[in-house]
Protein backbone atom coordinates (compact mmCIF):
# COMPACT_ATOMS: atom_id res chain seq x y z
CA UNK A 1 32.16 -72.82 -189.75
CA UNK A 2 34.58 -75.14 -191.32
CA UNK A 3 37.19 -76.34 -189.11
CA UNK A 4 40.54 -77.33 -190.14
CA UNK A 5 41.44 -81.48 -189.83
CA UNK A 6 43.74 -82.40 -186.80
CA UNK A 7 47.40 -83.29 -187.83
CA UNK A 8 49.64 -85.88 -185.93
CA UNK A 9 53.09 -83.72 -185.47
CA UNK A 10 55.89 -86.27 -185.26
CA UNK A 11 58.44 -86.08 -182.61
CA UNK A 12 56.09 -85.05 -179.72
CA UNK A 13 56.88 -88.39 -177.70
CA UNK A 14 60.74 -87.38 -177.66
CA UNK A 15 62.65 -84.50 -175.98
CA UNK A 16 64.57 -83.34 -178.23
CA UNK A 17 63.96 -82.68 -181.93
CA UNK A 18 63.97 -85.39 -184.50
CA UNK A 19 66.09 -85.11 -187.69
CA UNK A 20 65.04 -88.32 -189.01
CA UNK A 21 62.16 -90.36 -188.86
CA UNK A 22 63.32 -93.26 -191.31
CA UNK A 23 64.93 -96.32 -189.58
CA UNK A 24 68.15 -97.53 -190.33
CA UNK A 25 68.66 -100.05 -193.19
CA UNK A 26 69.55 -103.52 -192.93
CA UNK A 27 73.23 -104.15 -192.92
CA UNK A 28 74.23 -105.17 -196.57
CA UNK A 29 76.24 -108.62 -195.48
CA UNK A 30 76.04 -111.43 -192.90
CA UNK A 31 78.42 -110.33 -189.72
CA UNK A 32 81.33 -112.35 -189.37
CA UNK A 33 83.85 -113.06 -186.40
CA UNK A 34 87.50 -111.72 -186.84
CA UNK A 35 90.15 -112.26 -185.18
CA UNK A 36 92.33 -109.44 -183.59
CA UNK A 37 95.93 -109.74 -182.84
CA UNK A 38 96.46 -109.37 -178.89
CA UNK A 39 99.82 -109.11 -177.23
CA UNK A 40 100.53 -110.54 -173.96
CA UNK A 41 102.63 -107.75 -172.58
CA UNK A 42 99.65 -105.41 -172.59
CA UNK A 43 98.88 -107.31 -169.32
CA UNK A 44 100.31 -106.31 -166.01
CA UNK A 45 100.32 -108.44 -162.14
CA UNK A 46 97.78 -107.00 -159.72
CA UNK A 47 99.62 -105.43 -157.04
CA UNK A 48 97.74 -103.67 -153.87
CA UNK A 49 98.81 -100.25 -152.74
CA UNK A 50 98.61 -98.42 -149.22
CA UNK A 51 95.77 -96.90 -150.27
CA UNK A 52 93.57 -100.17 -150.70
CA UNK A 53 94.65 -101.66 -147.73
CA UNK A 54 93.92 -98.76 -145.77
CA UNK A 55 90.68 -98.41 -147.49
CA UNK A 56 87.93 -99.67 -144.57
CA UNK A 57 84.91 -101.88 -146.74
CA UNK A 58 81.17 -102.02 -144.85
CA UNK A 59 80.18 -105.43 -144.01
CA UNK A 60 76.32 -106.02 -144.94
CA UNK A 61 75.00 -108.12 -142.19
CA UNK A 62 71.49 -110.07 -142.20
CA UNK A 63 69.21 -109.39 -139.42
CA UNK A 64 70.61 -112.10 -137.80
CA UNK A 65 74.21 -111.31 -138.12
CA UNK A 66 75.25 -114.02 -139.51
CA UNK A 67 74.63 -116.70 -137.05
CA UNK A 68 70.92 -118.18 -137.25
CA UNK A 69 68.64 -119.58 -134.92
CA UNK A 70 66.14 -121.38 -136.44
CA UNK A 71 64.92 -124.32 -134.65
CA UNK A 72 65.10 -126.18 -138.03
CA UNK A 73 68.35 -125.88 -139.54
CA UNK A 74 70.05 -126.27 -136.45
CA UNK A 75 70.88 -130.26 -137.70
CA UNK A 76 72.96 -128.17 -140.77
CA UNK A 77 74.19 -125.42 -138.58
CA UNK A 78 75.78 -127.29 -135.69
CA UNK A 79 75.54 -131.02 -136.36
CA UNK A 80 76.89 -131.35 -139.60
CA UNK A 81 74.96 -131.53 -142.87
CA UNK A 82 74.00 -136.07 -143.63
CA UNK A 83 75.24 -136.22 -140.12
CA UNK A 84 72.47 -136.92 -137.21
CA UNK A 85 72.46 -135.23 -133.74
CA UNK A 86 72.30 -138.36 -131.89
CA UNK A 87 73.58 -142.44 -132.85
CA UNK A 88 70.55 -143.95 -132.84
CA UNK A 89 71.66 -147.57 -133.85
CA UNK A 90 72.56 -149.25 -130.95
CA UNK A 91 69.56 -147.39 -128.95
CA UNK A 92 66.76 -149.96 -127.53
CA UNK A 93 63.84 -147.77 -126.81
CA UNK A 94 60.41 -148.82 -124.06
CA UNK A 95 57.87 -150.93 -125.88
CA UNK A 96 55.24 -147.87 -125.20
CA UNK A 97 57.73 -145.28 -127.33
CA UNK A 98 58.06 -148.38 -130.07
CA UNK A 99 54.47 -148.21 -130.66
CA UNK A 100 54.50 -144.97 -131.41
CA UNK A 101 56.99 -145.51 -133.96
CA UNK A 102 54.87 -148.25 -136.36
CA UNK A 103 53.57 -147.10 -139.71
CA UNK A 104 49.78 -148.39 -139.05
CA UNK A 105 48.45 -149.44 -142.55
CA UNK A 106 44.51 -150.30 -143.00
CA UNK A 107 43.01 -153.30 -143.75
CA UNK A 108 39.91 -155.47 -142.76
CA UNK A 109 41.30 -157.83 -140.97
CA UNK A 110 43.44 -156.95 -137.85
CA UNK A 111 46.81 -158.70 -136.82
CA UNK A 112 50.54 -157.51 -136.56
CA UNK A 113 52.80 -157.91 -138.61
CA UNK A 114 56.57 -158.21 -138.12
CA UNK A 115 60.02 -156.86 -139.39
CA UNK A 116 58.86 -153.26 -140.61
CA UNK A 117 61.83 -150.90 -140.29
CA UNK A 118 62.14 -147.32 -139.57
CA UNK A 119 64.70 -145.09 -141.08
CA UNK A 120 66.57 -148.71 -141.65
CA UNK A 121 67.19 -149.01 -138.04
CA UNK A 122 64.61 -149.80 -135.66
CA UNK A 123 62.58 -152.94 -136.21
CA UNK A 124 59.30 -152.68 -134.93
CA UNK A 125 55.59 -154.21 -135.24
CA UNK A 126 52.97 -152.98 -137.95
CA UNK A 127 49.83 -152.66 -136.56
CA UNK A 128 46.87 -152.93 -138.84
CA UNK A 129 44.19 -151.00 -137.93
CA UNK A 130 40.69 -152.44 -139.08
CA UNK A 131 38.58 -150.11 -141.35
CA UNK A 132 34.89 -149.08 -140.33
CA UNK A 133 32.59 -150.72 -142.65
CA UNK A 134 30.76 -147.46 -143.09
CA UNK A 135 31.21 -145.05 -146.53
CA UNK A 136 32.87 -142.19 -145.59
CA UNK A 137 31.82 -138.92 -145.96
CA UNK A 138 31.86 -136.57 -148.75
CA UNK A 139 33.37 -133.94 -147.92
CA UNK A 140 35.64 -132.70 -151.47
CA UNK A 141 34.79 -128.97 -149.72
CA UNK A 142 37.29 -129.50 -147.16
CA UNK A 143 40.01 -130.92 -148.76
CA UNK A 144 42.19 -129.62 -151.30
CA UNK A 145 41.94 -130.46 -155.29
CA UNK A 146 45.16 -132.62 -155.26
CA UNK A 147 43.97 -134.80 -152.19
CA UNK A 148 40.67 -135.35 -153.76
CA UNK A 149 41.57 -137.68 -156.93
CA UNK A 150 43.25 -139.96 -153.97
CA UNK A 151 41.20 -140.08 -151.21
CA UNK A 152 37.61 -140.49 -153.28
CA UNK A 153 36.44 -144.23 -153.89
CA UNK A 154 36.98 -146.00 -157.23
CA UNK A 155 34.26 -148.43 -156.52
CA UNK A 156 31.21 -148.33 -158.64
CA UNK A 157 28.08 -147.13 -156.81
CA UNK A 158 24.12 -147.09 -157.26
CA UNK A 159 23.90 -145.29 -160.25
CA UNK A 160 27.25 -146.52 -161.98
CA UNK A 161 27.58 -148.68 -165.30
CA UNK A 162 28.61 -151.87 -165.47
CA UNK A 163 30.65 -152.65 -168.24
CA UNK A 164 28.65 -155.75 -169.71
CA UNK A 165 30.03 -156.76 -173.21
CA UNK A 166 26.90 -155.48 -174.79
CA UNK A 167 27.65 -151.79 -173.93
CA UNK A 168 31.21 -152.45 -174.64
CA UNK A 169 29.94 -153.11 -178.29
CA UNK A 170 28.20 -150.03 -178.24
CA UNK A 171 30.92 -147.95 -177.32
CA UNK A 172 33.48 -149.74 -180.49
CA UNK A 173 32.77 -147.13 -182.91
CA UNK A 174 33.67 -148.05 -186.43
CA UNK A 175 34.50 -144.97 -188.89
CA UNK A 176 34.87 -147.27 -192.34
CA UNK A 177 32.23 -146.95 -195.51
CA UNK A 178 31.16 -150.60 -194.19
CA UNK A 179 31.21 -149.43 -190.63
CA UNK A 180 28.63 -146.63 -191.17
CA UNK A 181 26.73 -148.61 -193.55
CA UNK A 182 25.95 -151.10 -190.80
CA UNK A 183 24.98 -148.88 -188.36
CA UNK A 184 22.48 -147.09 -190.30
CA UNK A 185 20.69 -150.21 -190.92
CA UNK A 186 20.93 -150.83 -187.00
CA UNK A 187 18.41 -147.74 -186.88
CA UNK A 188 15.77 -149.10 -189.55
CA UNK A 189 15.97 -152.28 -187.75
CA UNK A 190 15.03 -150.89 -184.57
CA UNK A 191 12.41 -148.24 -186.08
CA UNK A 192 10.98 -151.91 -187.66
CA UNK A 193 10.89 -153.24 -184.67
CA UNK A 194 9.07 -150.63 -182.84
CA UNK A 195 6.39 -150.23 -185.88
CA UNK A 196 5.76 -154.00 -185.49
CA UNK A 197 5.06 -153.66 -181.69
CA UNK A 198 2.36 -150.36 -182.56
CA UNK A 199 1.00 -152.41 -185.72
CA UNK A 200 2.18 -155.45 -186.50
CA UNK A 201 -0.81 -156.51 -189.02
CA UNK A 202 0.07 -153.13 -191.41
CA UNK A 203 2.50 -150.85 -192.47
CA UNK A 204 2.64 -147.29 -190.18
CA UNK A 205 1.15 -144.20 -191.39
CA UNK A 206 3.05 -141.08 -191.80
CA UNK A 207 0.89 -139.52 -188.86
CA UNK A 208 1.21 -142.23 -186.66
CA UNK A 209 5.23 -142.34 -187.41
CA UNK A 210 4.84 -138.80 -186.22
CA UNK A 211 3.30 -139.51 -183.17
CA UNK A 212 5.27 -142.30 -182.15
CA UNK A 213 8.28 -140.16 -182.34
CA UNK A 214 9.17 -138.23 -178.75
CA UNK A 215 11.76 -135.77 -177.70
CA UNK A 216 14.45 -136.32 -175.01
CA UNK A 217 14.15 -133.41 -172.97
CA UNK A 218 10.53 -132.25 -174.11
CA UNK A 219 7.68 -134.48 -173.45
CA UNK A 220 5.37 -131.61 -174.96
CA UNK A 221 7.07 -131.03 -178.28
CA UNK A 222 5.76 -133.45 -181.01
CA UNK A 223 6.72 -133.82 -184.61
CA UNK A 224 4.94 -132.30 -187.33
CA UNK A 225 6.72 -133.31 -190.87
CA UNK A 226 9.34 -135.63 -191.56
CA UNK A 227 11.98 -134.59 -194.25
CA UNK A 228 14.76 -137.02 -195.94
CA UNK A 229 18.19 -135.62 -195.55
CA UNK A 230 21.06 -135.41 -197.95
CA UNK A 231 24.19 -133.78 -198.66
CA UNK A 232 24.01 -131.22 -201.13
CA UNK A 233 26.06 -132.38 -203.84
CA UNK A 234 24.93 -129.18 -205.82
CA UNK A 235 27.10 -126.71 -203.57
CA UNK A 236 28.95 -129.27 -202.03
CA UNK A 237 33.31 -129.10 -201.87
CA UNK A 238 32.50 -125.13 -200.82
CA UNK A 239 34.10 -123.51 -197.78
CA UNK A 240 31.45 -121.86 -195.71
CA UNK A 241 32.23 -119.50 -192.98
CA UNK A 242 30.00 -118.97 -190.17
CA UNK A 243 30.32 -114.97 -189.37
CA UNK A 244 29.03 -113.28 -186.11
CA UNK A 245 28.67 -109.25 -185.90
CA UNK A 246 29.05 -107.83 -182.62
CA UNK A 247 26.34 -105.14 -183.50
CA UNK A 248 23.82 -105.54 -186.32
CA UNK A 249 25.95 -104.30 -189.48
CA UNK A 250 23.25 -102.72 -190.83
CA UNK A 251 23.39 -99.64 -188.24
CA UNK A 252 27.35 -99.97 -187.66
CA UNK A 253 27.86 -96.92 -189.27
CA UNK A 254 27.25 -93.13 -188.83
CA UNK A 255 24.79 -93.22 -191.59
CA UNK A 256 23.39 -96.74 -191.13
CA UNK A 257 21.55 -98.41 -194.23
CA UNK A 258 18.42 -98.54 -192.44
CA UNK A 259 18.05 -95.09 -192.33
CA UNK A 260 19.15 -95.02 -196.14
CA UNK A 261 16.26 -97.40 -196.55
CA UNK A 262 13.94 -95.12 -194.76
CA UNK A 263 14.54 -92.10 -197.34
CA UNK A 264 14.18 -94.18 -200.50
CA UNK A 265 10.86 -95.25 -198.76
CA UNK A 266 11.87 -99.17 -199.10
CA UNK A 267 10.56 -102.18 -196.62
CA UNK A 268 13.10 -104.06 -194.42
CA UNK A 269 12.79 -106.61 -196.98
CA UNK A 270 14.13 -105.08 -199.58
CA UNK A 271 17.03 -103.21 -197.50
CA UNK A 272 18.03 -107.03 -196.61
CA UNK A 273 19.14 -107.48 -200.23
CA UNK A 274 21.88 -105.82 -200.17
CA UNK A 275 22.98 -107.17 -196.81
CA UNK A 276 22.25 -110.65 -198.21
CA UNK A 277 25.24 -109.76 -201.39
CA UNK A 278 27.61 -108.48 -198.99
CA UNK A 279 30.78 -108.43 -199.60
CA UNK A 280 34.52 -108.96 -196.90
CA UNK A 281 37.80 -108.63 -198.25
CA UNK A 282 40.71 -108.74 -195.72
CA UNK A 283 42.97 -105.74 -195.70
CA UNK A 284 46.42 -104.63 -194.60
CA UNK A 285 48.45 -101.75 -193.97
CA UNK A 286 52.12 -101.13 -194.87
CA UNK A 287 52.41 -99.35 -191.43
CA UNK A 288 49.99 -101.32 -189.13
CA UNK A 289 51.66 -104.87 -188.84
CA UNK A 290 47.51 -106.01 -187.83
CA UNK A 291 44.93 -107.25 -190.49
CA UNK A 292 41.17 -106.86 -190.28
CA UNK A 293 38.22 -107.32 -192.58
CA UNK A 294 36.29 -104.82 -194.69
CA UNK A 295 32.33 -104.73 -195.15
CA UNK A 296 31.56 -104.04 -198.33
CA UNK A 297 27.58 -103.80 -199.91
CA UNK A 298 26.35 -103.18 -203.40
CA UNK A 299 23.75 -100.60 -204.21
CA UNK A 300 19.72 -101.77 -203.95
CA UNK A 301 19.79 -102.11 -207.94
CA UNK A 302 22.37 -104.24 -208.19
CA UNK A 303 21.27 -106.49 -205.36
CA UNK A 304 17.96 -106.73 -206.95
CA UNK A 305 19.87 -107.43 -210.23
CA UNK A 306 21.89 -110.40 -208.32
CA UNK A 307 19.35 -111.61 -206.19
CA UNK A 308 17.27 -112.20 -209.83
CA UNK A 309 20.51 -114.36 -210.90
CA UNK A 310 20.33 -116.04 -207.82
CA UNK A 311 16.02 -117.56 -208.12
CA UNK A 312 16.97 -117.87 -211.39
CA UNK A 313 19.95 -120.46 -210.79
CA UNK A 314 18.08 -122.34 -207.90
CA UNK A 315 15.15 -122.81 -210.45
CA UNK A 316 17.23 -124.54 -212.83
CA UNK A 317 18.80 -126.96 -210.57
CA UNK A 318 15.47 -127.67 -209.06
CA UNK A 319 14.47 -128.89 -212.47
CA UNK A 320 17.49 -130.52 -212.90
CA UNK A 321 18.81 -128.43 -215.82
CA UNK A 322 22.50 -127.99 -216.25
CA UNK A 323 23.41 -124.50 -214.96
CA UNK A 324 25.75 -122.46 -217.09
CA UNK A 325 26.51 -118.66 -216.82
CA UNK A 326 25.76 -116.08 -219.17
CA UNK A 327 28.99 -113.96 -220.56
CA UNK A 328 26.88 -111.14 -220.00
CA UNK A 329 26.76 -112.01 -216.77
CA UNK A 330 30.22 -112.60 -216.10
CA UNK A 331 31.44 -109.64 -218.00
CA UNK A 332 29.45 -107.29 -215.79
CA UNK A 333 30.60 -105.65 -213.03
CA UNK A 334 29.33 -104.81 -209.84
CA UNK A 335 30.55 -101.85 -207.64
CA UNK A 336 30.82 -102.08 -203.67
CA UNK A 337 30.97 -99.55 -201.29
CA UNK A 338 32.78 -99.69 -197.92
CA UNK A 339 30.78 -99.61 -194.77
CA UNK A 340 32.73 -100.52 -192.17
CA UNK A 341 36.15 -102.49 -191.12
CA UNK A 342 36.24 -104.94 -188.64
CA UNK A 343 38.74 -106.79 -186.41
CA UNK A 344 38.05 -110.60 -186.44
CA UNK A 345 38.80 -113.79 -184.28
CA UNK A 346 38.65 -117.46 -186.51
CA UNK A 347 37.77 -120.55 -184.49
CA UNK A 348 37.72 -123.78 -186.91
CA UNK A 349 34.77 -126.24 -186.41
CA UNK A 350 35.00 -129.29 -185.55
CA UNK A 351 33.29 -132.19 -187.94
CA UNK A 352 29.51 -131.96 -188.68
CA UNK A 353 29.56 -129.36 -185.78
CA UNK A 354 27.85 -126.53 -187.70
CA UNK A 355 25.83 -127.22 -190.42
CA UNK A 356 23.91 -125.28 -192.88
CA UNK A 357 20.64 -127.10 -194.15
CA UNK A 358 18.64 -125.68 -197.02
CA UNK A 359 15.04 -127.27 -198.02
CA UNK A 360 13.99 -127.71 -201.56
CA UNK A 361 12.30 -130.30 -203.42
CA UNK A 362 14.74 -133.15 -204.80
CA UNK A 363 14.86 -133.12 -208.26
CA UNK A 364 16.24 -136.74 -208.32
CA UNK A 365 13.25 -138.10 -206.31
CA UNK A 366 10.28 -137.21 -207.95
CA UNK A 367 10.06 -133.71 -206.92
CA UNK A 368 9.71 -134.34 -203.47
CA UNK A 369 10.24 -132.34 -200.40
CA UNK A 370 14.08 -132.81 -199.10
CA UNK A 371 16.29 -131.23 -196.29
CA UNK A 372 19.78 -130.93 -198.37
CA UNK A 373 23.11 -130.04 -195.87
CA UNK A 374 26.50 -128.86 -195.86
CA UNK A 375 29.09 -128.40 -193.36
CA UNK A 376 31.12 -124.71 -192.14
CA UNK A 377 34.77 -124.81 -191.99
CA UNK A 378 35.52 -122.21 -189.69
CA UNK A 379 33.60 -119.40 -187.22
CA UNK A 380 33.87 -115.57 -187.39
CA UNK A 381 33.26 -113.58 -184.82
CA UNK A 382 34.13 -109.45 -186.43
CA UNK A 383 34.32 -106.54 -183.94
CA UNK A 384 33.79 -102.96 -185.23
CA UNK A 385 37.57 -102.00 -185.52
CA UNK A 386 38.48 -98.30 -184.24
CA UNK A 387 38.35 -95.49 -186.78
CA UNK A 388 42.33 -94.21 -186.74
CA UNK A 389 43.08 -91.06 -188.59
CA UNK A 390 46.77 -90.44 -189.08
CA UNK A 391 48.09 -88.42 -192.02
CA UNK A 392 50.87 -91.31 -193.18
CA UNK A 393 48.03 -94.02 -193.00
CA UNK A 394 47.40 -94.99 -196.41
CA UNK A 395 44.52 -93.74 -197.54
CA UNK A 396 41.06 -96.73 -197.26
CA UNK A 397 39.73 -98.63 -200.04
CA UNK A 398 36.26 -97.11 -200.35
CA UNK A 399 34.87 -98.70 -203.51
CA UNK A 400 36.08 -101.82 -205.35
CA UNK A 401 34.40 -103.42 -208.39
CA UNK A 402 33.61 -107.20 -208.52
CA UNK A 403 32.68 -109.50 -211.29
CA UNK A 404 31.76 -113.28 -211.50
CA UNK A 405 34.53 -115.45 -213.02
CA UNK A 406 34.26 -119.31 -214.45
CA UNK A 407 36.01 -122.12 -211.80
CA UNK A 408 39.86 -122.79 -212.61
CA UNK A 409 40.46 -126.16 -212.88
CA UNK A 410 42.34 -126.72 -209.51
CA UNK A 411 38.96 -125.68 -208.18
CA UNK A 412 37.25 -128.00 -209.76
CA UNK A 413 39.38 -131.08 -209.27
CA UNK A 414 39.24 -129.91 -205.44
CA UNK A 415 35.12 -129.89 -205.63
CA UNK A 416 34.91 -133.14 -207.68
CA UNK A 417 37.71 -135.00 -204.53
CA UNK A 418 35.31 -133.40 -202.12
CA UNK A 419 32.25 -135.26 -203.79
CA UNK A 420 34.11 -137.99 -203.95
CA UNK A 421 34.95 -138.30 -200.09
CA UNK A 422 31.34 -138.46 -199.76
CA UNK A 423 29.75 -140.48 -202.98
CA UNK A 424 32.14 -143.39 -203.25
């Protein structure tokens, strides 16, 4: 049985019917002030009339009518407010109640001190009470955050570093070409130090490099290969994008592309190729002020067909050829099919944070065995966005065709100033 499609009837949120559902236009001119003639005889004196005065108003009382009796605003209440109760300057009180009245201030050594005045009146003695040699307790649990930062000791303990001038070297961190030059050759000095100490007659061994090396946290992880590392000046001046799915995308959907995969009787493998070409294009709405991203993938012939561009490209610069594209290749088009739109959250990276290494043998080097990096700019998390079928909604984007273009040249100058920042 077919059933017909829900439709959203407006005006259901109001009581009354709606003639229009358009909103008013913008007002065709900036508003202005005038000014508007007023005479003075439109105004009349306020006189009271029998009726007012014999008009009876209700007095609204507190709950203690007016007169309080709090203990502590009895100075204000009865007294005066700046004035005290009592004269206090010509008062001379017993020793004993003097006592009472000193501010006592700690120190290791005991002894009074004279001429400390309270409230700028009474002149009285300063006892200093002597301090207990012994630490005091820790006891942050009892006390509140704000009395904590106070009340805890600033001296260095046990454990505490002492700021010699050889750490305070070490902590001087220069950021210049010359700075980081200087402190890489630091690290060889102290790697040739350490391989004179294991063998000082010959040179180490690549196994016994290995084995001298040791891990922080891990005393039973060892190192099995040791790569060189270099930027990868082949890819490098690209933004990368670190993108987390909340769900795996390829089940997302009603129909997921596993189960695609399954019919056409195709491995896992070869059902990641199309995830590997995917494809997210932000999107908008004229009536939904909020943006989100669409998931787009190709069909498994055409990410076969890319996928073969792709070996083919990393082949040639791992021989060192110059890589140029075919205007076959950039005349054909590929066609993408929507999967899914997602909501999305963008948190930038901070420097050498996240970065994206890719091993390869260096062309430059005599074909030998490199780890090559490059940095992300920014992290995606996407959320799977709520389906939202309203009759005015424009209609989605289901299929969209995509084609390889050459670099402009503002893309290029901003690639070769990004090489630059790194080379020179």
């Amino acid at each position: 049985m077919s059933q017909q499609p829900l439709k959203k009837k407006y005006g259901n949120e109001f009581l009354c019917k709606t003639r229009y559902r358009n909103t008013l236009p913008l007002p065709p001119f900036a508003p202005k002030l005038l000014s508007l003639p007023s005479s003075s005889e439109r105004y009349i004196k306020y006189q009271e009339t029998g009726l007012n005065e014999a008009t009876s108003h209700e007095l609204i009382l507190d709950n203690q009518f007016a007169m309080p009796i709090d203990l502590i605003e009895m100075r204000e209440n009865f007294f005066g407010e700046g004035r005290p109760a009592h004269d206090n300057s010509n008062t001379i009180l017993n020793p004993t109640d003097e006592l009472l009245l000193t501010v006592p201030i700690r120190t290791n050594v005991g002894g009074p001190a004279m001429n400390a005045l309270n409230n700028g009146a009474i002149a009285a003695e300063v006892h200093r009470m002597p301090v207990p040699k012994t630490k005091l307790p820790n006891v942050s649990w009892l006390r509140r955050t704000e009395y904590i930062s106070s009340e805890t000791p600033t001296g260095a303990g046990k454990g505490a570093y002492k700021d010699t001038p050889n750490r305070k070297d070490k902590m001087v961190v220069d950021n210049s070409r010359e700075g980081q030059i200087a402190a890489i050759e630091k690290t060889f000095q102290r790697f040739m130090k350490k391989a004179d100490r294991i063998s000082p007659a010959r040179s180490m061994t690549e196994d016994e490099f290995l084995a001298s090396l040791k891990h922080p946290t891990k005393p039973g992880v060892t190192a099995v290969e040791s790569l060189p590392i270099f930027p990868d000046f082949n890819i490098w001046g690209n933004s990368y994008t670190l993108v987390t799915f909340d769900v795996d995308p390829e089940i997302s959907n009603e129909r997921s592309v596993q189960s695609q995969a399954n019919e056409q009787g195709t491995s896992k493998a070869q059902t990641a190729q199309r995830s590997s070409n995917a494809l997210i294009k932000p999107m908008s709405d004229a009536n939904d002020p909020e943006t989100w991203l669409a998931y787009y993938l190709p069909d498994m012939e055409d990410a076969k067909e890319i996928n073969r561009r792709k070996r083919k490209r990393a082949q040639m610069i791992a021989q060192g050829l110059m890589v140029t594209e075919d205007e076959e290749d950039q005349d054909k088009v590929v066609p993408y099919t929507l999967q899914r739109d997602y909501t999305y959250s963008t948190n930038p990276c901070p420097a050498l944070s996240q970065l994206v290494f890719t091993f390869r043998d260096d062309a430059d080097n005599t074909r030998q065995k490199s780890a090559f990096y490059n940095t992300t700019q920014s992290k995606l998390m996407l959320r799977k966005k709520r389906v939202k079928r309203y009759e005015d909604d424009d209609p989605p984007i289901t299929h969209i065709d995509a084609r390889t273009r050459p670099m402009t040249s503002d893309e290029l100058a901003e690639k070769s100033e990004a090489l630059k920042a790194i080379s020179s």
